[in-house]
PDB file of N, CA and C in Angstrom:
ATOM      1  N   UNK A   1     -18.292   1.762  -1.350  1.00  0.00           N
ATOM      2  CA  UNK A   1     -18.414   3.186  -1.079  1.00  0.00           C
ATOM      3  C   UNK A   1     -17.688   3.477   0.219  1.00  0.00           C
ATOM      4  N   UNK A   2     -17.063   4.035   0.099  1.00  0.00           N
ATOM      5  CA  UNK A   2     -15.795   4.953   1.581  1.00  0.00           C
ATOM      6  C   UNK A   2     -16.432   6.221   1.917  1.00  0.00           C
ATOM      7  N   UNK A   3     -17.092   6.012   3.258  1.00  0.00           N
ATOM      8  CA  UNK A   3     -18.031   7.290   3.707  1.00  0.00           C
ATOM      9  C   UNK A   3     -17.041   7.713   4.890  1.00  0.00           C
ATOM     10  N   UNK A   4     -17.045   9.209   5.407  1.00  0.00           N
ATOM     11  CA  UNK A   4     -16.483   9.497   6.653  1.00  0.00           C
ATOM     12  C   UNK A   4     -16.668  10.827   6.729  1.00  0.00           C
ATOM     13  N   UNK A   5     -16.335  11.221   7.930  1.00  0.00           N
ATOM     14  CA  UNK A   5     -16.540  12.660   7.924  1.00  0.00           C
ATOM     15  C   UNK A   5     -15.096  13.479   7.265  1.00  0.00           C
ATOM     16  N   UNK A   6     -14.744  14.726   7.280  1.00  0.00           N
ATOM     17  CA  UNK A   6     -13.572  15.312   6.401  1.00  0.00           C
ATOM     18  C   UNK A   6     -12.611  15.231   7.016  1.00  0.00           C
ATOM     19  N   UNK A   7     -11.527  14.719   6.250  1.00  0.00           N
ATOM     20  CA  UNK A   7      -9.723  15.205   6.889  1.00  0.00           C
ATOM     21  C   UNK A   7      -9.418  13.876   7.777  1.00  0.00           C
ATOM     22  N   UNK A   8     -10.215  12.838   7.450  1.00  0.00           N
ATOM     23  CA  UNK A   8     -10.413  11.228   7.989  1.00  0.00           C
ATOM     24  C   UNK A   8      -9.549  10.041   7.308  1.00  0.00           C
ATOM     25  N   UNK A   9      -8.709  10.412   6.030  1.00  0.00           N
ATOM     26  CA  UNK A   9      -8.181   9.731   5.666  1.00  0.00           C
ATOM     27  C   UNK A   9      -8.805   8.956   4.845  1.00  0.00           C
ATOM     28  N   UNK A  10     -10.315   8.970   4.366  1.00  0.00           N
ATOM     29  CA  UNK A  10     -11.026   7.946   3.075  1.00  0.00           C
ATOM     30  C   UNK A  10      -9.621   8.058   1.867  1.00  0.00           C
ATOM     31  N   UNK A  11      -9.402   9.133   1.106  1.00  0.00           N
ATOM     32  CA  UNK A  11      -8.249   9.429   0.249  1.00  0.00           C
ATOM     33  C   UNK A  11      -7.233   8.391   0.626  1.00  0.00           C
ATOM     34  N   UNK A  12      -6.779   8.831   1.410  1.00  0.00           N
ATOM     35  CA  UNK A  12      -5.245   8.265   1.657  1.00  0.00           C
ATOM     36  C   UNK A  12      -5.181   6.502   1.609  1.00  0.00           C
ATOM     37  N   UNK A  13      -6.666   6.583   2.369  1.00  0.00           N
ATOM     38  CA  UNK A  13      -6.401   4.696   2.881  1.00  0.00           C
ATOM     39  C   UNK A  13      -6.521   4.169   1.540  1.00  0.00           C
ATOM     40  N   UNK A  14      -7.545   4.669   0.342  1.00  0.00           N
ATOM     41  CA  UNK A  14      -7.833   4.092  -0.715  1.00  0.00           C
ATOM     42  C   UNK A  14      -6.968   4.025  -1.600  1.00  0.00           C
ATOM     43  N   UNK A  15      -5.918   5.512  -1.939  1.00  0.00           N
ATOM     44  CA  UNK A  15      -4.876   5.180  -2.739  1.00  0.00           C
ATOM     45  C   UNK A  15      -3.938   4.534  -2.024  1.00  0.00           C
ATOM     46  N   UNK A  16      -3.476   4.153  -0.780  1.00  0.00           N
ATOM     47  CA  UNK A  16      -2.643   3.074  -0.299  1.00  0.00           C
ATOM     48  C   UNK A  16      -2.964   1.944  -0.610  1.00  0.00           C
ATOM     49  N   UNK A  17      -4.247   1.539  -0.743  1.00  0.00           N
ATOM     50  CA  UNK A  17      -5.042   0.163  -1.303  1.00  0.00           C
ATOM     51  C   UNK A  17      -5.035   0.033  -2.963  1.00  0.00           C
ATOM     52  N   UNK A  18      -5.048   1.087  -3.257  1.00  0.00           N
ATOM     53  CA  UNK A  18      -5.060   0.477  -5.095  1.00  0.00           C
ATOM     54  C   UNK A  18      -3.521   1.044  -5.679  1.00  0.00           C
ATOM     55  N   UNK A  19      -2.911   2.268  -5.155  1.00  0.00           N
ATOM     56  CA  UNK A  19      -1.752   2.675  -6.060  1.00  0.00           C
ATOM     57  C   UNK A  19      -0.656   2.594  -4.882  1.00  0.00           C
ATOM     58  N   UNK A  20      -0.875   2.044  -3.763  1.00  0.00           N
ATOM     59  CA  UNK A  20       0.966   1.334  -2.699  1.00  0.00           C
ATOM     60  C   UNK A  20       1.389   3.051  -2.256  1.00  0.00           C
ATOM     61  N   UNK A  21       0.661   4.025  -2.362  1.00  0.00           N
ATOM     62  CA  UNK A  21       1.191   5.318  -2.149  1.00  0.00           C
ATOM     63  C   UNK A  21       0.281   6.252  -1.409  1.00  0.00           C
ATOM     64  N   UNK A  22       1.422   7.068  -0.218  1.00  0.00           N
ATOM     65  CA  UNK A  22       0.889   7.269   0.942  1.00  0.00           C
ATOM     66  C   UNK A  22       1.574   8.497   1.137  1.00  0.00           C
ATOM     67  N   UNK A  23       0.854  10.251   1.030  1.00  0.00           N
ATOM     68  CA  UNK A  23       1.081  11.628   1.342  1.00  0.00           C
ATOM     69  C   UNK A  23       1.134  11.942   2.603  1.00  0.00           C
ATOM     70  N   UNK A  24       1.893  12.869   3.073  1.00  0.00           N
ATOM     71  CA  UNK A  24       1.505  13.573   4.531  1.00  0.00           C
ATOM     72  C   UNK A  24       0.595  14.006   4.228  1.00  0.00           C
ATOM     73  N   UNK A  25       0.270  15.067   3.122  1.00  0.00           N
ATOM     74  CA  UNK A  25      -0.771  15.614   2.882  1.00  0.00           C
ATOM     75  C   UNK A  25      -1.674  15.423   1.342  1.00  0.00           C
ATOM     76  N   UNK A  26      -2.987  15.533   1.459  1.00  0.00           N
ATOM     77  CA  UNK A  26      -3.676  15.281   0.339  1.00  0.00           C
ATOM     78  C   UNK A  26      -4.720  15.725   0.097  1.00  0.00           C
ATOM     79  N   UNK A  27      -5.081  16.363  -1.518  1.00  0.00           N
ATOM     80  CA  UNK A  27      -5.801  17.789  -1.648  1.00  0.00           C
ATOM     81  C   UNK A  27      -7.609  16.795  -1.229  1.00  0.00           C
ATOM     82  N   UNK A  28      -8.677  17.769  -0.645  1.00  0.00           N
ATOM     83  CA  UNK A  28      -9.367  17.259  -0.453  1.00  0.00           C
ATOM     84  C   UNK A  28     -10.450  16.603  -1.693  1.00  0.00           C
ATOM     85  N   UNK A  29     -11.107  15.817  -1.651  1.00  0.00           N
ATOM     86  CA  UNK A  29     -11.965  14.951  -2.817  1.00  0.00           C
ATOM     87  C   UNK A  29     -12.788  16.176  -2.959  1.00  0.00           C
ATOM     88  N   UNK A  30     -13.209  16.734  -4.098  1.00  0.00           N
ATOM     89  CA  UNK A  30     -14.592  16.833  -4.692  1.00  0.00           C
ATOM     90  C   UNK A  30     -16.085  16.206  -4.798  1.00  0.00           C
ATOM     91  N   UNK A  31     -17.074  15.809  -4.606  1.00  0.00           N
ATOM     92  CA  UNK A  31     -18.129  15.131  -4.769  1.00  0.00           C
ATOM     93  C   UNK A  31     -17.377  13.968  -4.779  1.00  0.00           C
ATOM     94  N   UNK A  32     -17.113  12.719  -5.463  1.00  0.00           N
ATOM     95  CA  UNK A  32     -16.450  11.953  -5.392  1.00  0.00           C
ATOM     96  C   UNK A  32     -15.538  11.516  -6.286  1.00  0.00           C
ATOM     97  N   UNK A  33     -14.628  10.155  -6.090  1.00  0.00           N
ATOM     98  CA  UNK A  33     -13.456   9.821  -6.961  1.00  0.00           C
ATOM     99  C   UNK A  33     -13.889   8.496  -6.793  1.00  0.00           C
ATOM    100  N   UNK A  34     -13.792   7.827  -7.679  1.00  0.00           N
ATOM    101  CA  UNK A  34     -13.878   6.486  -8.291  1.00  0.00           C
ATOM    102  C   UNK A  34     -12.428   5.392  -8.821  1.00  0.00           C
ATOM    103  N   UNK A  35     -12.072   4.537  -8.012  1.00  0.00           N
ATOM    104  CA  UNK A  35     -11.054   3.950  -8.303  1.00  0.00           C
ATOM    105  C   UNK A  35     -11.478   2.340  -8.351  1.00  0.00           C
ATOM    106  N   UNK A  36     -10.443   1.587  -9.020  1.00  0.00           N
ATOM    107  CA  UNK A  36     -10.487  -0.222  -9.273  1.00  0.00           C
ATOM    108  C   UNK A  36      -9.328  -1.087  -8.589  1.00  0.00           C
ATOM    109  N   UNK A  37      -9.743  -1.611  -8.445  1.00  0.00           N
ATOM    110  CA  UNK A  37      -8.313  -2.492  -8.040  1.00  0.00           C
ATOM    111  C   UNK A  37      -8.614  -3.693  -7.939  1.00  0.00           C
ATOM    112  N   UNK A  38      -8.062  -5.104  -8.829  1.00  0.00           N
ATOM    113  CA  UNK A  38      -7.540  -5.954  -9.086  1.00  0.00           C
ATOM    114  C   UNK A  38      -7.075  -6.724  -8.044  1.00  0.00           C
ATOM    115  N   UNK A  39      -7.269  -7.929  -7.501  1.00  0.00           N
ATOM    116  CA  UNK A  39      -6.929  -8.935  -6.705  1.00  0.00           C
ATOM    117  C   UNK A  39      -6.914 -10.042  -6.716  1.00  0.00           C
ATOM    118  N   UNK A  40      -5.604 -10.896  -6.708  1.00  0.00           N
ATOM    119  CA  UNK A  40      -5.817 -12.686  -7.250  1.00  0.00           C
ATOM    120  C   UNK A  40      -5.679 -12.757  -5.413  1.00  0.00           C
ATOM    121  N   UNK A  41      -6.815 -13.574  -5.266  1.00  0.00           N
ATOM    122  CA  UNK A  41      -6.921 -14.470  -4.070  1.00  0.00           C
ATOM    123  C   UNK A  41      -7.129 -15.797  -3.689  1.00  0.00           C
ATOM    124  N   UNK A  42      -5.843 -16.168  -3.700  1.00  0.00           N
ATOM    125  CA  UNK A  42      -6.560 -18.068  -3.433  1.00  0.00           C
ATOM    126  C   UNK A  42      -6.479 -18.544  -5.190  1.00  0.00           C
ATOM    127  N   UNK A  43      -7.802 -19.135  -5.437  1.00  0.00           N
ATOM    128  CA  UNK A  43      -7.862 -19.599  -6.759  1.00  0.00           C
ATOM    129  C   UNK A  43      -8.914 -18.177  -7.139  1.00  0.00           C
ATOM    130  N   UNK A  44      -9.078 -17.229  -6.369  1.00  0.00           N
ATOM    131  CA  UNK A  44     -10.052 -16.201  -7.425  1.00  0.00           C
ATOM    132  C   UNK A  44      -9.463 -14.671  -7.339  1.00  0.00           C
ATOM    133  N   UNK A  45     -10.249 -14.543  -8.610  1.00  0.00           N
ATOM    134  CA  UNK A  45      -9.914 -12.337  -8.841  1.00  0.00           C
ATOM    135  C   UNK A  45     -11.333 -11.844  -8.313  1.00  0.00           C
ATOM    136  N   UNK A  46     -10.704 -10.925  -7.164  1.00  0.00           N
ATOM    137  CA  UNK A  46     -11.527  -9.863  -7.056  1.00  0.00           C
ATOM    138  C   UNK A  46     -11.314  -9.029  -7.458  1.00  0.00           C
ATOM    139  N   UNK A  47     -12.503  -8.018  -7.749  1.00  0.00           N
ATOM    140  CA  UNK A  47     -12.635  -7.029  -8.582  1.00  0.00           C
ATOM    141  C   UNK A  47     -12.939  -5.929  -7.871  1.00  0.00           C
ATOM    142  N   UNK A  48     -12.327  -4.593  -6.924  1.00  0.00           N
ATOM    143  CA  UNK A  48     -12.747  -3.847  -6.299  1.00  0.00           C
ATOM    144  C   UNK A  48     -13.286  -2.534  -6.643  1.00  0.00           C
ATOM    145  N   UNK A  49     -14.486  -2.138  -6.927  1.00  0.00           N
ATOM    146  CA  UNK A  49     -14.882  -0.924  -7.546  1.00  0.00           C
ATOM    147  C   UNK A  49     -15.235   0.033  -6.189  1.00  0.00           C
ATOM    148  N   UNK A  50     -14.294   1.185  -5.997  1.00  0.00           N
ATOM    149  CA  UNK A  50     -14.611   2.150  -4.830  1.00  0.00           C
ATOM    150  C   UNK A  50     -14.691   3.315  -5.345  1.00  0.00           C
ATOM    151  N   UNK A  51     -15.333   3.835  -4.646  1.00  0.00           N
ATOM    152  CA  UNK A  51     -16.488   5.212  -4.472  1.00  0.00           C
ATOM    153  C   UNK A  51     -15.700   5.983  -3.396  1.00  0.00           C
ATOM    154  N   UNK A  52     -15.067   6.934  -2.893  1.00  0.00           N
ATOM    155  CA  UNK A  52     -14.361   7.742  -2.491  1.00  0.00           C
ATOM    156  C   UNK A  52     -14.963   9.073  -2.313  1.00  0.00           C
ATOM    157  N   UNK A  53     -16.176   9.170  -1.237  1.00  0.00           N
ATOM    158  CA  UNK A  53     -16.932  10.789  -0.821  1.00  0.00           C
ATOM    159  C   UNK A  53     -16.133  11.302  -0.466  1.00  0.00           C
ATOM    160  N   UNK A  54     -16.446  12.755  -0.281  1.00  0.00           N
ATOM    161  CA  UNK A  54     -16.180  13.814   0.029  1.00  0.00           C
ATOM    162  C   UNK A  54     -16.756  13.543   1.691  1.00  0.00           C
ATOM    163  N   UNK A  55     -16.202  14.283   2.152  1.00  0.00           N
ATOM    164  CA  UNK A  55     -16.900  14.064   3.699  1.00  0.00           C
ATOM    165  C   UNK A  55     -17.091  15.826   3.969  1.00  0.00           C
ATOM    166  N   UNK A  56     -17.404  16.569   3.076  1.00  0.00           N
ATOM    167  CA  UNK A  56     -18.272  17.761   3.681  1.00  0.00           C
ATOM    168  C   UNK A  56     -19.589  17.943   3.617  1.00  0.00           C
ATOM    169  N   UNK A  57     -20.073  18.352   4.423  1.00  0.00           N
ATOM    170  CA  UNK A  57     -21.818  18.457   4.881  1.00  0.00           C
ATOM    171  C   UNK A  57     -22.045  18.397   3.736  1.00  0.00           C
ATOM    172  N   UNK A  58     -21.804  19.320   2.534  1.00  0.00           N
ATOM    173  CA  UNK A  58     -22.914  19.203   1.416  1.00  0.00           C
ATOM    174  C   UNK A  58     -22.552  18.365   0.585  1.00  0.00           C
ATOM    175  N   UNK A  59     -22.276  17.316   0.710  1.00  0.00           N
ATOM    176  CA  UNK A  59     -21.797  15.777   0.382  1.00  0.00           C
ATOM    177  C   UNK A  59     -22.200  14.744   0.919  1.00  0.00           C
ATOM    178  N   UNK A  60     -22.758  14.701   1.633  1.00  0.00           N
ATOM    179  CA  UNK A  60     -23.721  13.965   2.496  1.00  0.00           C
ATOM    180  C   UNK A  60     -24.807  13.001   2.057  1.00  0.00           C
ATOM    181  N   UNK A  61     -25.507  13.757   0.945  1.00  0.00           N
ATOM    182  CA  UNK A  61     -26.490  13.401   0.432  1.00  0.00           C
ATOM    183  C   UNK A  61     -25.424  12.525  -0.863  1.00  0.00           C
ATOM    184  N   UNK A  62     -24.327  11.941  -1.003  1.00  0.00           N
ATOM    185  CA  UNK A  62     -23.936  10.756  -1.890  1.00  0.00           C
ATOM    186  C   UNK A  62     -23.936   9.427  -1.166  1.00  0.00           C
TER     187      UNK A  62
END
């Protein structure tokens, strides 16, 4: 789960981490966005399941 307050970059850092791609600007999350990403490390796969809040007050409570 990627918590922060708004206009903090949770968005940006996460699609740089799963899709290699990086906006000046980027529309803000809704309640949240859910992404995966795939990783061979060493001899193992990780499996990354992220959660992507919203960082406005009435978002808080995710």
């Amino acid at each position: 789960v990627l918590l922060g307050d708004m206009g903090t970059g949770k968005t940006s850092l996460v699609l740089r981490f799963v899709k290699g791609q990086f906006s000046e600007y980027q529309e803000s999350t809704i309640g949240a966005a859910f992404f995966t990403q795939v990783l061979s490390l060493n001899e193992a796969t990780v499996k990354f399941d992220i959660w992507d809040t919203a960082g406005q007050e009435r978002y808080h409570s995710l």
